[in-house]
N, C-alpha and C. Protein backbone atom coordinates (compact mmCIF):
# COMPACT_ATOMS: atom_id res chain seq x y z
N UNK A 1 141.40 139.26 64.71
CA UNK A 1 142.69 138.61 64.61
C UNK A 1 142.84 137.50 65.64
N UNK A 2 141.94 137.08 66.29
CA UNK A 2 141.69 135.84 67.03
C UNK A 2 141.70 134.27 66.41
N UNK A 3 141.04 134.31 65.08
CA UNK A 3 140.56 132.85 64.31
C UNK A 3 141.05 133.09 63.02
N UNK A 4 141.18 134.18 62.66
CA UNK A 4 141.05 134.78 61.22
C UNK A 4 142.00 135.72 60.96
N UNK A 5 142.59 135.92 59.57
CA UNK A 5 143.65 137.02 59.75
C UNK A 5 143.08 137.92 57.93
N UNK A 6 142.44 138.66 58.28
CA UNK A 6 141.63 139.08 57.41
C UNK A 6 142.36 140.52 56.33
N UNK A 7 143.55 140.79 57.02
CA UNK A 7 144.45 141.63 56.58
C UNK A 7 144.96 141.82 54.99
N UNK A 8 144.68 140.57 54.56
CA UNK A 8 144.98 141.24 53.20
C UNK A 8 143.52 141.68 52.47
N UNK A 9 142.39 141.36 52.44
CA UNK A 9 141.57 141.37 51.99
C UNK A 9 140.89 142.70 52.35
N UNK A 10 141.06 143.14 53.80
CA UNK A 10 140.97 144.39 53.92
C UNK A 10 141.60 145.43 53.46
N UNK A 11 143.24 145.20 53.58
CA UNK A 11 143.36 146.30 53.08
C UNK A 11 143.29 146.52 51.20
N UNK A 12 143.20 145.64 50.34
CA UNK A 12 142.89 145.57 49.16
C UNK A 12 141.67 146.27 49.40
N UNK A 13 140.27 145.91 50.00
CA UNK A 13 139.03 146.81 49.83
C UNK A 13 139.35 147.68 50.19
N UNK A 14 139.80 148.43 51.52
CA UNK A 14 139.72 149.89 51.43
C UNK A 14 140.52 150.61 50.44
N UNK A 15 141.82 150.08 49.84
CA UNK A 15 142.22 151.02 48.53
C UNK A 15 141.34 150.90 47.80
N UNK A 16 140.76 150.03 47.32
CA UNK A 16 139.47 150.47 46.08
C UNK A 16 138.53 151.28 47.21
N UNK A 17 138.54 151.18 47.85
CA UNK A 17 137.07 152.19 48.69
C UNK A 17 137.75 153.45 48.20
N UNK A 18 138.65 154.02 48.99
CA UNK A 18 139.82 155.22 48.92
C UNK A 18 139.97 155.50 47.04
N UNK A 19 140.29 155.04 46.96
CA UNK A 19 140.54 155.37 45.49
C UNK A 19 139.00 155.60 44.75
N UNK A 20 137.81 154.96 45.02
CA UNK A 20 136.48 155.34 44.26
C UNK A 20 135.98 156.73 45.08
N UNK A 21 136.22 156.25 46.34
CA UNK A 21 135.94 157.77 46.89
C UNK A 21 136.30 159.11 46.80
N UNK A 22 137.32 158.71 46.80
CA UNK A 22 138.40 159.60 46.23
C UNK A 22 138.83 160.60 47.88
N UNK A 23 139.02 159.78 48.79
CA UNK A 23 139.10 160.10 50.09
C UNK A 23 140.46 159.57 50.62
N UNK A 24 141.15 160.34 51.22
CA UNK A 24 142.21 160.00 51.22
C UNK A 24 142.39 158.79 52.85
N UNK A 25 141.95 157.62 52.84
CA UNK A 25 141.50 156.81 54.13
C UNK A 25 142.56 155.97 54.08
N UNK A 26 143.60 156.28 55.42
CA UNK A 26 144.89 155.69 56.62
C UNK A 26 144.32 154.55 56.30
N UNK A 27 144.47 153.46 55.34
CA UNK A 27 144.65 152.01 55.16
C UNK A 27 145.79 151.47 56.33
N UNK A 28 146.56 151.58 56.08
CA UNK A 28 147.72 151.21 56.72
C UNK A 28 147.35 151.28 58.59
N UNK A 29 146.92 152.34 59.03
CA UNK A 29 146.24 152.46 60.40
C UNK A 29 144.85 151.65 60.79
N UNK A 30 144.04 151.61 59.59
CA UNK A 30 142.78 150.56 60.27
C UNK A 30 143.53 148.98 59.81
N UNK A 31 144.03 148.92 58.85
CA UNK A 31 144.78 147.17 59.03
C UNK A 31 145.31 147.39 60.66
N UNK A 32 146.23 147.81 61.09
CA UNK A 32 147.13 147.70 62.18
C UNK A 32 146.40 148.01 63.77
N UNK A 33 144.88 148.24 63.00
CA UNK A 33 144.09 148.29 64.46
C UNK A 33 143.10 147.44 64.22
N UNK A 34 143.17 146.28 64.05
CA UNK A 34 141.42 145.80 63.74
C UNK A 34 140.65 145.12 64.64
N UNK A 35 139.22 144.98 64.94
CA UNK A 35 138.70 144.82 66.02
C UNK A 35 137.77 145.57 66.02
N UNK A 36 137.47 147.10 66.40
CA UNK A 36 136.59 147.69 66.56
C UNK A 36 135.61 148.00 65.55
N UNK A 37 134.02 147.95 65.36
CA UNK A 37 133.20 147.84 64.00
C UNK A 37 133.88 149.03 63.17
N UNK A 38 133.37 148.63 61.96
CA UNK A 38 134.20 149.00 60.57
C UNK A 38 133.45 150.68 60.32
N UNK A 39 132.31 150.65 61.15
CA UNK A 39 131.70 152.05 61.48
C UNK A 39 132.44 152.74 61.88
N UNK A 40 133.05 152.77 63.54
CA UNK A 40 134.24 153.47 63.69
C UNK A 40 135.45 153.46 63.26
N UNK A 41 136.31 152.63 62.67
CA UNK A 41 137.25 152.54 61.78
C UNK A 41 137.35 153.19 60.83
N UNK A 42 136.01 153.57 60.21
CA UNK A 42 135.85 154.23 59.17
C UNK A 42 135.40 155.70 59.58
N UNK A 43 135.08 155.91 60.71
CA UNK A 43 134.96 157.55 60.85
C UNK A 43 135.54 158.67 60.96
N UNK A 44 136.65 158.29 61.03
CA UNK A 44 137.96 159.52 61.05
C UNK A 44 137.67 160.13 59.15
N UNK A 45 137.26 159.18 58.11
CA UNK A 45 137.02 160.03 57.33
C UNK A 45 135.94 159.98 56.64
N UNK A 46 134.67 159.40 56.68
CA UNK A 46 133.56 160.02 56.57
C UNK A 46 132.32 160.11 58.07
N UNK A 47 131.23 160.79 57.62
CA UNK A 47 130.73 161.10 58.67
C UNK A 47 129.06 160.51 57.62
N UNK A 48 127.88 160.67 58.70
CA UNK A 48 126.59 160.60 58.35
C UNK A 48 126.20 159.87 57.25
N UNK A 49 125.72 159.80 56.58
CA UNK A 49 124.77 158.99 55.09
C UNK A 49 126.07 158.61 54.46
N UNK A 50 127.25 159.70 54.60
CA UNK A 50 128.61 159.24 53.76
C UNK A 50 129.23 158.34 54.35
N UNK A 51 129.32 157.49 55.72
CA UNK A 51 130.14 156.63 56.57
C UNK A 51 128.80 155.25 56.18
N UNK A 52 127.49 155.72 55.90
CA UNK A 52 126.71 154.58 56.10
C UNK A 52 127.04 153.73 54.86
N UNK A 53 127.20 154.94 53.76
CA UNK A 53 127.55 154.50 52.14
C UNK A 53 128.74 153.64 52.20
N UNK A 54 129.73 154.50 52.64
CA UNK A 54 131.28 154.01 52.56
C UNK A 54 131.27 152.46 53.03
N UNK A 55 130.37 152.31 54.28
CA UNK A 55 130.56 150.77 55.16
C UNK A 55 130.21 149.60 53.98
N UNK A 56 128.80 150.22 53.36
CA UNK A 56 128.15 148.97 52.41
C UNK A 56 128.62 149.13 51.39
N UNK A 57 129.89 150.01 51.09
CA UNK A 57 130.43 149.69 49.87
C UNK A 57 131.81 149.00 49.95
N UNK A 58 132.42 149.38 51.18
CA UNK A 58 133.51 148.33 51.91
C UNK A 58 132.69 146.91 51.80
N UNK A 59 131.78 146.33 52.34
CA UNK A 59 131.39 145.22 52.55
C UNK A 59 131.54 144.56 51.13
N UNK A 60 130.94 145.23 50.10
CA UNK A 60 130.52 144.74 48.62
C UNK A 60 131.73 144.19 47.83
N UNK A 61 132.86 145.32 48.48
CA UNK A 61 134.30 145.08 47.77
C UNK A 61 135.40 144.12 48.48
N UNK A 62 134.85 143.98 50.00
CA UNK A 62 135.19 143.00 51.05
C UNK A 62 134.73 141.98 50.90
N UNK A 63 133.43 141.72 50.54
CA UNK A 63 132.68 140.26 50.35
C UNK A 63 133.37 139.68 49.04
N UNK A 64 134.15 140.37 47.98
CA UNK A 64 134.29 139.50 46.95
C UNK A 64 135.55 139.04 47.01
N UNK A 65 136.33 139.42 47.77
CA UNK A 65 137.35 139.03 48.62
C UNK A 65 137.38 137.54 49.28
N UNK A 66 136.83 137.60 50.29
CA UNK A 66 136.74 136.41 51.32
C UNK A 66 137.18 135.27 51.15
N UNK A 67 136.62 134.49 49.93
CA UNK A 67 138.13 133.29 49.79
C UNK A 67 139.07 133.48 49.88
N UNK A 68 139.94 133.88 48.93
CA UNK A 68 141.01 134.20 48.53
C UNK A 68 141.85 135.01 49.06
N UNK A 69 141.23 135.88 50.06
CA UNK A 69 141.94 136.55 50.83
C UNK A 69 141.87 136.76 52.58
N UNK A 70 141.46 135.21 52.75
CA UNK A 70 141.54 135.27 54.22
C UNK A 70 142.04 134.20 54.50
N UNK A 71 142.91 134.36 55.80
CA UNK A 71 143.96 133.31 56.16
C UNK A 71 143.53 132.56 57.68
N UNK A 72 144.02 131.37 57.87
CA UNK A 72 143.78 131.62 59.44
C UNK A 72 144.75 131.80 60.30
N UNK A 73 144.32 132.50 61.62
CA UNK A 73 145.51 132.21 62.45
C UNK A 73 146.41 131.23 62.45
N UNK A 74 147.71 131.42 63.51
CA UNK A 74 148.28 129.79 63.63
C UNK A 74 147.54 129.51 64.49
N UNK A 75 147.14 128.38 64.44
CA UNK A 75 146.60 127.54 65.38
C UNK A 75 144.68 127.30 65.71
N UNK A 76 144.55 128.47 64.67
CA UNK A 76 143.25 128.47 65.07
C UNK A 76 142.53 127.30 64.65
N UNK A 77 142.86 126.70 63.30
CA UNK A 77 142.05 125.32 63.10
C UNK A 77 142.13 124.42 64.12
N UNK A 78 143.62 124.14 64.50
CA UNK A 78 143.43 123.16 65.85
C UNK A 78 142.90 123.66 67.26
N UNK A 79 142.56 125.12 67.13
CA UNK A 79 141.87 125.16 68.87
C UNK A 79 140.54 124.90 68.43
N UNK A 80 140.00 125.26 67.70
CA UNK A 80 138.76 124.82 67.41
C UNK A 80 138.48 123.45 67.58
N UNK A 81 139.00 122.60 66.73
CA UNK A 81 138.94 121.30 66.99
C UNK A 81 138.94 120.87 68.31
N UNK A 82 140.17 121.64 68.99
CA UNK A 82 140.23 120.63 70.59
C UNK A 82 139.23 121.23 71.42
N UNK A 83 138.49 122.24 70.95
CA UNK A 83 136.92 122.87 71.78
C UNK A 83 135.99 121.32 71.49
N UNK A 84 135.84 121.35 70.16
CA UNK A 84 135.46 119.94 69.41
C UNK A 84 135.53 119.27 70.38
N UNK A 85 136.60 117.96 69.92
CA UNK A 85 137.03 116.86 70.32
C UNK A 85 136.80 116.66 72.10
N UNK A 86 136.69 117.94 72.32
CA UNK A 86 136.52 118.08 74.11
C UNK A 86 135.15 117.93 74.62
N UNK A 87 134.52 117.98 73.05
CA UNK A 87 133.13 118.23 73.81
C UNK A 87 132.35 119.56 73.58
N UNK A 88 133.03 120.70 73.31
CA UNK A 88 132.74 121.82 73.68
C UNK A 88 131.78 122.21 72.41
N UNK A 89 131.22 123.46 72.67
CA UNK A 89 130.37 123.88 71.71
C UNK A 89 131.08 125.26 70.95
N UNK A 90 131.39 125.68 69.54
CA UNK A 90 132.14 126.82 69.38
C UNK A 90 131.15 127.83 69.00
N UNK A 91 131.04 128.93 69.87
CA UNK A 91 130.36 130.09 69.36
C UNK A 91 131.57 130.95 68.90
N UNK A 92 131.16 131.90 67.58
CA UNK A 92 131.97 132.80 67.63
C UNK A 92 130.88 133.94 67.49
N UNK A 93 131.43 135.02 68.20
CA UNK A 93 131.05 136.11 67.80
C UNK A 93 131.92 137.43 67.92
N UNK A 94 131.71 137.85 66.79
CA UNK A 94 132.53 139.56 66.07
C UNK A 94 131.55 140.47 66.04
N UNK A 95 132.69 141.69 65.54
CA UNK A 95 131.98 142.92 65.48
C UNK A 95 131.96 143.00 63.45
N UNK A 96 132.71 141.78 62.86
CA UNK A 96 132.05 141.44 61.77
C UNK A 96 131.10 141.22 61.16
N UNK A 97 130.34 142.21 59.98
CA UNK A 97 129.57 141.41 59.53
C UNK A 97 128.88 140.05 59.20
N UNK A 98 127.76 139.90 59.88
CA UNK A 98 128.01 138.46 59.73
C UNK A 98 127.97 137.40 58.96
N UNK A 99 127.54 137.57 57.93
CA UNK A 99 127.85 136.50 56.40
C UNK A 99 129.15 136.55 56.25
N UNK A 100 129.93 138.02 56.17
CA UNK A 100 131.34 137.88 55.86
C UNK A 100 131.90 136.81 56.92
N UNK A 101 131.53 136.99 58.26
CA UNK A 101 132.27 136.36 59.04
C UNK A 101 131.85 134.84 59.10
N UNK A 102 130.86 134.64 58.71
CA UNK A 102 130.82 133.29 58.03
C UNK A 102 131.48 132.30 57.22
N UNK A 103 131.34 133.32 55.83
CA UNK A 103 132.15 133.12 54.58
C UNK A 103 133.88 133.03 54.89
N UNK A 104 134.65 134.15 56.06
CA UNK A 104 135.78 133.57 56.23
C UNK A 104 136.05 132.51 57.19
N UNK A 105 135.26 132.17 57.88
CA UNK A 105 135.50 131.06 58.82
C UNK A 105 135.35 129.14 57.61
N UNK A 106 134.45 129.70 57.15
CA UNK A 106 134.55 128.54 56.09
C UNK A 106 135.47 128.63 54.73
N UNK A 107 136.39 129.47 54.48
CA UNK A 107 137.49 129.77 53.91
C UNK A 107 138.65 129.40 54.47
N UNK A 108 139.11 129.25 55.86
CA UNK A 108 140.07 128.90 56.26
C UNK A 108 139.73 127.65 57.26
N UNK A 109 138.59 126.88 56.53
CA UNK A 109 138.02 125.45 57.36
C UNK A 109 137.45 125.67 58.89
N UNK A 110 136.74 126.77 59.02
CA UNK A 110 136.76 126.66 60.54
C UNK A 110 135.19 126.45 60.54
N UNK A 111 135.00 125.30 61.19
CA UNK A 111 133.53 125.18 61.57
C UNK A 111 132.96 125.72 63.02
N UNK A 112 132.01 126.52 63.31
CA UNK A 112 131.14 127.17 64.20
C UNK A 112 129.63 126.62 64.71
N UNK A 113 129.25 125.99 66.46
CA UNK A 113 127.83 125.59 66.30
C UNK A 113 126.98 126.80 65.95
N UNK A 114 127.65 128.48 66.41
CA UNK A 114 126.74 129.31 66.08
C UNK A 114 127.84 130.78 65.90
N UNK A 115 127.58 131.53 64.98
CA UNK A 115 127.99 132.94 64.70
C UNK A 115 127.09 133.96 64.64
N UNK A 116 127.56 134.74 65.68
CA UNK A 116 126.68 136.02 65.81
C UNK A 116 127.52 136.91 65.56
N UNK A 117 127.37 138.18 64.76
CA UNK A 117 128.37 139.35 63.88
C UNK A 117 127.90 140.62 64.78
N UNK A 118 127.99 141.72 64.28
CA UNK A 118 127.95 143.01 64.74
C UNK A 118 127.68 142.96 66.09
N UNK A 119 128.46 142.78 66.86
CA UNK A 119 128.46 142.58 68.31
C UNK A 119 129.97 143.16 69.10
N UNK A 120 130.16 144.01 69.69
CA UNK A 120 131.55 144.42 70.09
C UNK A 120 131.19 144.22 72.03
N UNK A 121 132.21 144.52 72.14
CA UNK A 121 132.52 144.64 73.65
C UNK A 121 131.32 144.59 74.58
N UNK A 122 131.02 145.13 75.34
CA UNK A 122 129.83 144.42 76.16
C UNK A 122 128.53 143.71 75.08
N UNK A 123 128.03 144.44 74.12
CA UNK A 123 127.47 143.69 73.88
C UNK A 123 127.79 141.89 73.47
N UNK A 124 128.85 142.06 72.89
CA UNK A 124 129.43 140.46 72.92
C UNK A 124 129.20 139.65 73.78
N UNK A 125 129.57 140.28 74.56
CA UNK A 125 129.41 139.63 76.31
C UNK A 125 127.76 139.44 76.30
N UNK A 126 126.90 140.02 76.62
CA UNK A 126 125.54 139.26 76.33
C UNK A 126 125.49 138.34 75.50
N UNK A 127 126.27 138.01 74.09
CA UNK A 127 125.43 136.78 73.76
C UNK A 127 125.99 135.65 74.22
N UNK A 128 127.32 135.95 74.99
CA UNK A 128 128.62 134.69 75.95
C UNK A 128 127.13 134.51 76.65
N UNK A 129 126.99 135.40 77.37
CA UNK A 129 125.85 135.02 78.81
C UNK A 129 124.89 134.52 78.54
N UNK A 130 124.01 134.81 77.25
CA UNK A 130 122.83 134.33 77.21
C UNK A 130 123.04 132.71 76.59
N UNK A 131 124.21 132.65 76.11
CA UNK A 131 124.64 131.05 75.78
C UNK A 131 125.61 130.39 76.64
N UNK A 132 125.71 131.33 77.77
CA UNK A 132 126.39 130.55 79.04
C UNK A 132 127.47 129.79 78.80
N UNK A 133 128.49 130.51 78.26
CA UNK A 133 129.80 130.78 77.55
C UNK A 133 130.48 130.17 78.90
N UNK A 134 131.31 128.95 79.06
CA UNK A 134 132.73 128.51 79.71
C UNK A 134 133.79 129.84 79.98
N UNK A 135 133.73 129.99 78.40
CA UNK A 135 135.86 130.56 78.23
C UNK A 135 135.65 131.34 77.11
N UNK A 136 135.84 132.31 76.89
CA UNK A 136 135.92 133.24 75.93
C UNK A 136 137.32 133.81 75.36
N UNK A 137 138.07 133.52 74.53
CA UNK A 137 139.03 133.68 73.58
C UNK A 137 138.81 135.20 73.14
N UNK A 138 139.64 136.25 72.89
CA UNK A 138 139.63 137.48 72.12
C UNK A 138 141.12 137.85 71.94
N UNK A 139 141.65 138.84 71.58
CA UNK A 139 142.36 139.28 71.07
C UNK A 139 142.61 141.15 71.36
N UNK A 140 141.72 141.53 71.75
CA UNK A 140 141.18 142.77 72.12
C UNK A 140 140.47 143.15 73.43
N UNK A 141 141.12 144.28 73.98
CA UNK A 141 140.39 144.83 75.60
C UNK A 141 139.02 144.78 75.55
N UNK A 142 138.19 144.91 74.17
CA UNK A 142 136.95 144.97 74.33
C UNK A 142 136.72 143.45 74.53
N UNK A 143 137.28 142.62 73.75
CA UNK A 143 137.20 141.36 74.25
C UNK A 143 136.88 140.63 75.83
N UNK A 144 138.15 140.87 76.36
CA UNK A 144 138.11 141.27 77.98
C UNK A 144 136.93 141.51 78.83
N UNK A 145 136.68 142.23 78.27
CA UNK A 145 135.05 143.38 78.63
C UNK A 145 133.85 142.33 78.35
N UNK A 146 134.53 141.81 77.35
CA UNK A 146 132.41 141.02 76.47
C UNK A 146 132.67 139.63 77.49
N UNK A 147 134.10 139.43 78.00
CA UNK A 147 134.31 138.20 78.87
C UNK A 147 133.69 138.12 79.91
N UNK A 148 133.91 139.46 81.25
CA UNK A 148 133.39 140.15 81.77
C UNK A 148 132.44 140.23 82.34
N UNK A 149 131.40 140.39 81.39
CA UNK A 149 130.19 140.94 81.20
C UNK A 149 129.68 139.45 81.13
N UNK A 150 129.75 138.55 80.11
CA UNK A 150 129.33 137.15 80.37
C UNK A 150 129.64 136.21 81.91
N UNK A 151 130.94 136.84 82.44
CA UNK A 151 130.98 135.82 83.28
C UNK A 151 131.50 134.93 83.19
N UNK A 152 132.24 134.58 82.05
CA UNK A 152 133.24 133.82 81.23
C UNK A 152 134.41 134.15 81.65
N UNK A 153 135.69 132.37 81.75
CA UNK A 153 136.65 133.39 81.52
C UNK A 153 137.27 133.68 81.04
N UNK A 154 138.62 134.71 80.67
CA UNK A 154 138.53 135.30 79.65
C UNK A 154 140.20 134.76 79.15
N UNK A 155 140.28 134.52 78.07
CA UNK A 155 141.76 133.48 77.38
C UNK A 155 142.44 134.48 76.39
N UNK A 156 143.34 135.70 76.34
CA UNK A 156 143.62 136.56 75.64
C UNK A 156 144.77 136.23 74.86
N UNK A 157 144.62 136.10 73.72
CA UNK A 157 145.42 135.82 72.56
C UNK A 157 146.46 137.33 72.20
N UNK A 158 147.72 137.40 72.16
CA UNK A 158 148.61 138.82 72.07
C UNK A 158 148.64 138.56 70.13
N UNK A 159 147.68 138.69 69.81
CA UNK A 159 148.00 138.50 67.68
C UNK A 159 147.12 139.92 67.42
N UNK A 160 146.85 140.14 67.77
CA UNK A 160 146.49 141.86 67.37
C UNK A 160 147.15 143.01 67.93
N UNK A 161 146.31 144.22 67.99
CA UNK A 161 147.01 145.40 68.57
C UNK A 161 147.80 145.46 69.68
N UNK A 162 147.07 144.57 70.51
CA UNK A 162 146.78 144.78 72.19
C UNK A 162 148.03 144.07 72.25
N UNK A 163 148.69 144.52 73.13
CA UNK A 163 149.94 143.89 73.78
C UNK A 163 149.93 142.96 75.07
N UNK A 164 150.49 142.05 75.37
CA UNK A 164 149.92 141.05 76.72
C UNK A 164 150.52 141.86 77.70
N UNK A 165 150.91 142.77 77.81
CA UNK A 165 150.62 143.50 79.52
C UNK A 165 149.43 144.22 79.04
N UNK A 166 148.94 145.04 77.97
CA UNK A 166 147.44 145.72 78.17
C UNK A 166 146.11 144.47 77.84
N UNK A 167 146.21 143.30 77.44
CA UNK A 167 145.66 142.50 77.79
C UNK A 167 145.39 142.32 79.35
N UNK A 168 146.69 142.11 79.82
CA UNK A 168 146.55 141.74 81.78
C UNK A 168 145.59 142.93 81.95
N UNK A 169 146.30 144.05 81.99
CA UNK A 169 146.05 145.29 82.65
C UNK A 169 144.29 145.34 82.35
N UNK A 170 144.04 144.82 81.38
CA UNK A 170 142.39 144.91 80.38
C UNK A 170 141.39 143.85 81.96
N UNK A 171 142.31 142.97 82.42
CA UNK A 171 141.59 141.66 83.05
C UNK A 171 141.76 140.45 82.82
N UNK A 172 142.58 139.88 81.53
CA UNK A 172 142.30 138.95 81.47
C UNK A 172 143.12 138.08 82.04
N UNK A 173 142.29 136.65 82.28
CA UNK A 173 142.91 135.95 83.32
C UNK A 173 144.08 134.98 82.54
N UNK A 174 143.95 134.53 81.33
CA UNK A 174 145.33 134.01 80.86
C UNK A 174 145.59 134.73 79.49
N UNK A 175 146.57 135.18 79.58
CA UNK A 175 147.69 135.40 78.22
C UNK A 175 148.34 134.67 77.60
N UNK A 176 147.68 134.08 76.71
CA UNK A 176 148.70 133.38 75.03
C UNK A 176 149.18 134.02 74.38
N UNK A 177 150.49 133.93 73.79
CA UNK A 177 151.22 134.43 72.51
C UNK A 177 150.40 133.97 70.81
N UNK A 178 149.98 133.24 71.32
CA UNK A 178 149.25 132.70 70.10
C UNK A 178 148.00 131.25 70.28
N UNK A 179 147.51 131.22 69.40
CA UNK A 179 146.58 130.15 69.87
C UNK A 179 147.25 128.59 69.47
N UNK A 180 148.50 128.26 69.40
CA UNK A 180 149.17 127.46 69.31
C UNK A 180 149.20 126.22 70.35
N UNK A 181 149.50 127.42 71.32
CA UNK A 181 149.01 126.63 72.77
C UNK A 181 147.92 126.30 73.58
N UNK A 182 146.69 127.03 72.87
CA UNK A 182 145.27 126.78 73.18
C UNK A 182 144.79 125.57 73.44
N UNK A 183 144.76 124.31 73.16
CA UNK A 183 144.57 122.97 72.98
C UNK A 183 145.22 122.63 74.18
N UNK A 184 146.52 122.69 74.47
CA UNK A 184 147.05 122.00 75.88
C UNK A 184 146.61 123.04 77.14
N UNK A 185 146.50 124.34 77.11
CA UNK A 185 146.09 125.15 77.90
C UNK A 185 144.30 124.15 78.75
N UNK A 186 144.10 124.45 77.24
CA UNK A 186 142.13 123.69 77.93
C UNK A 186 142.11 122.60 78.18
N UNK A 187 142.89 121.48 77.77
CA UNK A 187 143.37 120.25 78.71
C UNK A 187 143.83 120.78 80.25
N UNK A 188 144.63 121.25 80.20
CA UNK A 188 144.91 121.43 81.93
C UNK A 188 143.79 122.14 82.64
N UNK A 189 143.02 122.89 82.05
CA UNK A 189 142.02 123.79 82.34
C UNK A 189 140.79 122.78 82.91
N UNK A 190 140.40 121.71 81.73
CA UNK A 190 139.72 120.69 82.50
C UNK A 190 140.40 120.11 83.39
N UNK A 191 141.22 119.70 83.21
CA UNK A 191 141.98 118.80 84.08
C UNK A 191 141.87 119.23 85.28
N UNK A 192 142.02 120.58 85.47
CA UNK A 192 141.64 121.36 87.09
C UNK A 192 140.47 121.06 87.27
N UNK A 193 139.57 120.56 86.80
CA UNK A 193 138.39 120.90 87.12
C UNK A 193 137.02 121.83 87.24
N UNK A 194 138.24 122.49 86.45
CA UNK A 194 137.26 123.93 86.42
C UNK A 194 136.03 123.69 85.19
N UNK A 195 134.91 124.28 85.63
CA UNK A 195 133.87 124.22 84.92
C UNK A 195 133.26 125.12 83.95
């Protein structure tokens, strides 16, 4: 919920998941938490070969989705751009699959120099570090963490679960309400000088 607002498209796949499964799976609770891989999201109701099934059959019914049902944040087309226009290079990386997370970033116009998917919380943070990540944007404490861990610093967006005092409380060094203000934020940000 950082770039992308993937909420309707999810929860449309998991009722067809739920309904073929015939499993009775808290739609309403994994929309209202999203962020963490769709592995654990999905384990409160299946387990083993049945959670591995359930994921690649979410994906199948998720992937045919992706136009049509992904939105972008406010603001996210223009922070991207002013990463752009600044110079900057945009990595994204999720704990999304990563074609899907492809396919919605080019659904709601967002261009990327590189996307790396199945990646959560510290590991995220390794691929900030190994591409020697500025500023890292998230939405989520694990976010925080993959900031962290890179050495980056860390720009916490309040559009998901996480509330901006458990953002602070998480580490991060600035709190946005939205990425609206992202663009004048990283102007002053250079403008300090900071590197």
């Amino acid at each position: 919920m950082t770039l992308i607002d993937p909420r309707r498209g999810v929860r449309t796949a998991l009722h067809a998941l739920a309904e073929e499964s015939g499993v009775d799976i808290d739609v309403e609770l994994i929309v209202s938490s999203l962020g963490p891989p769709l592995e654990t999201a999905l384990s409160p109701w299946f387990d083993g070969d049945a959670l591995d099934r359930a994921c690649w059959r979410y994906r199948d019914l998720h992937g045919a989705l992706l136009f049509d049902h992904t939105d972008p944040m406010p603001g996210a087309v223009e922070a991207v751009a002013a990463v752009r226009n600044l110079g900057g290079t945009v990595i994204v990386v999720t704990a999304k699959y990563e074609p899907h997370a492809r396919i919605s970033l080019t659904a709601v116009g967002i261009e990327a120099n590189l996307v790396v998917g199945w990646k959560y919380g510290p590991a995220k943070g390794e691929v900030l570090r190994h591409h020697k990540a500025q500023i890292y944007v998230g939405d989520h404490p694990a976010d925080v963490i993959a900031a962290q861990v890179a050495g980056s610093f860390c720009v916490a967006v309040a559009t998901g679960e996480a509330t901006p005092s458990t953002l602070r409380a998480a580490g991060a060094e600035v709190v946005l309400a939205d990425l609206l203000g992202f663009p004048r934020w990283l102007e002053r940000w250079l403008e300090s000088g900071a590197d």
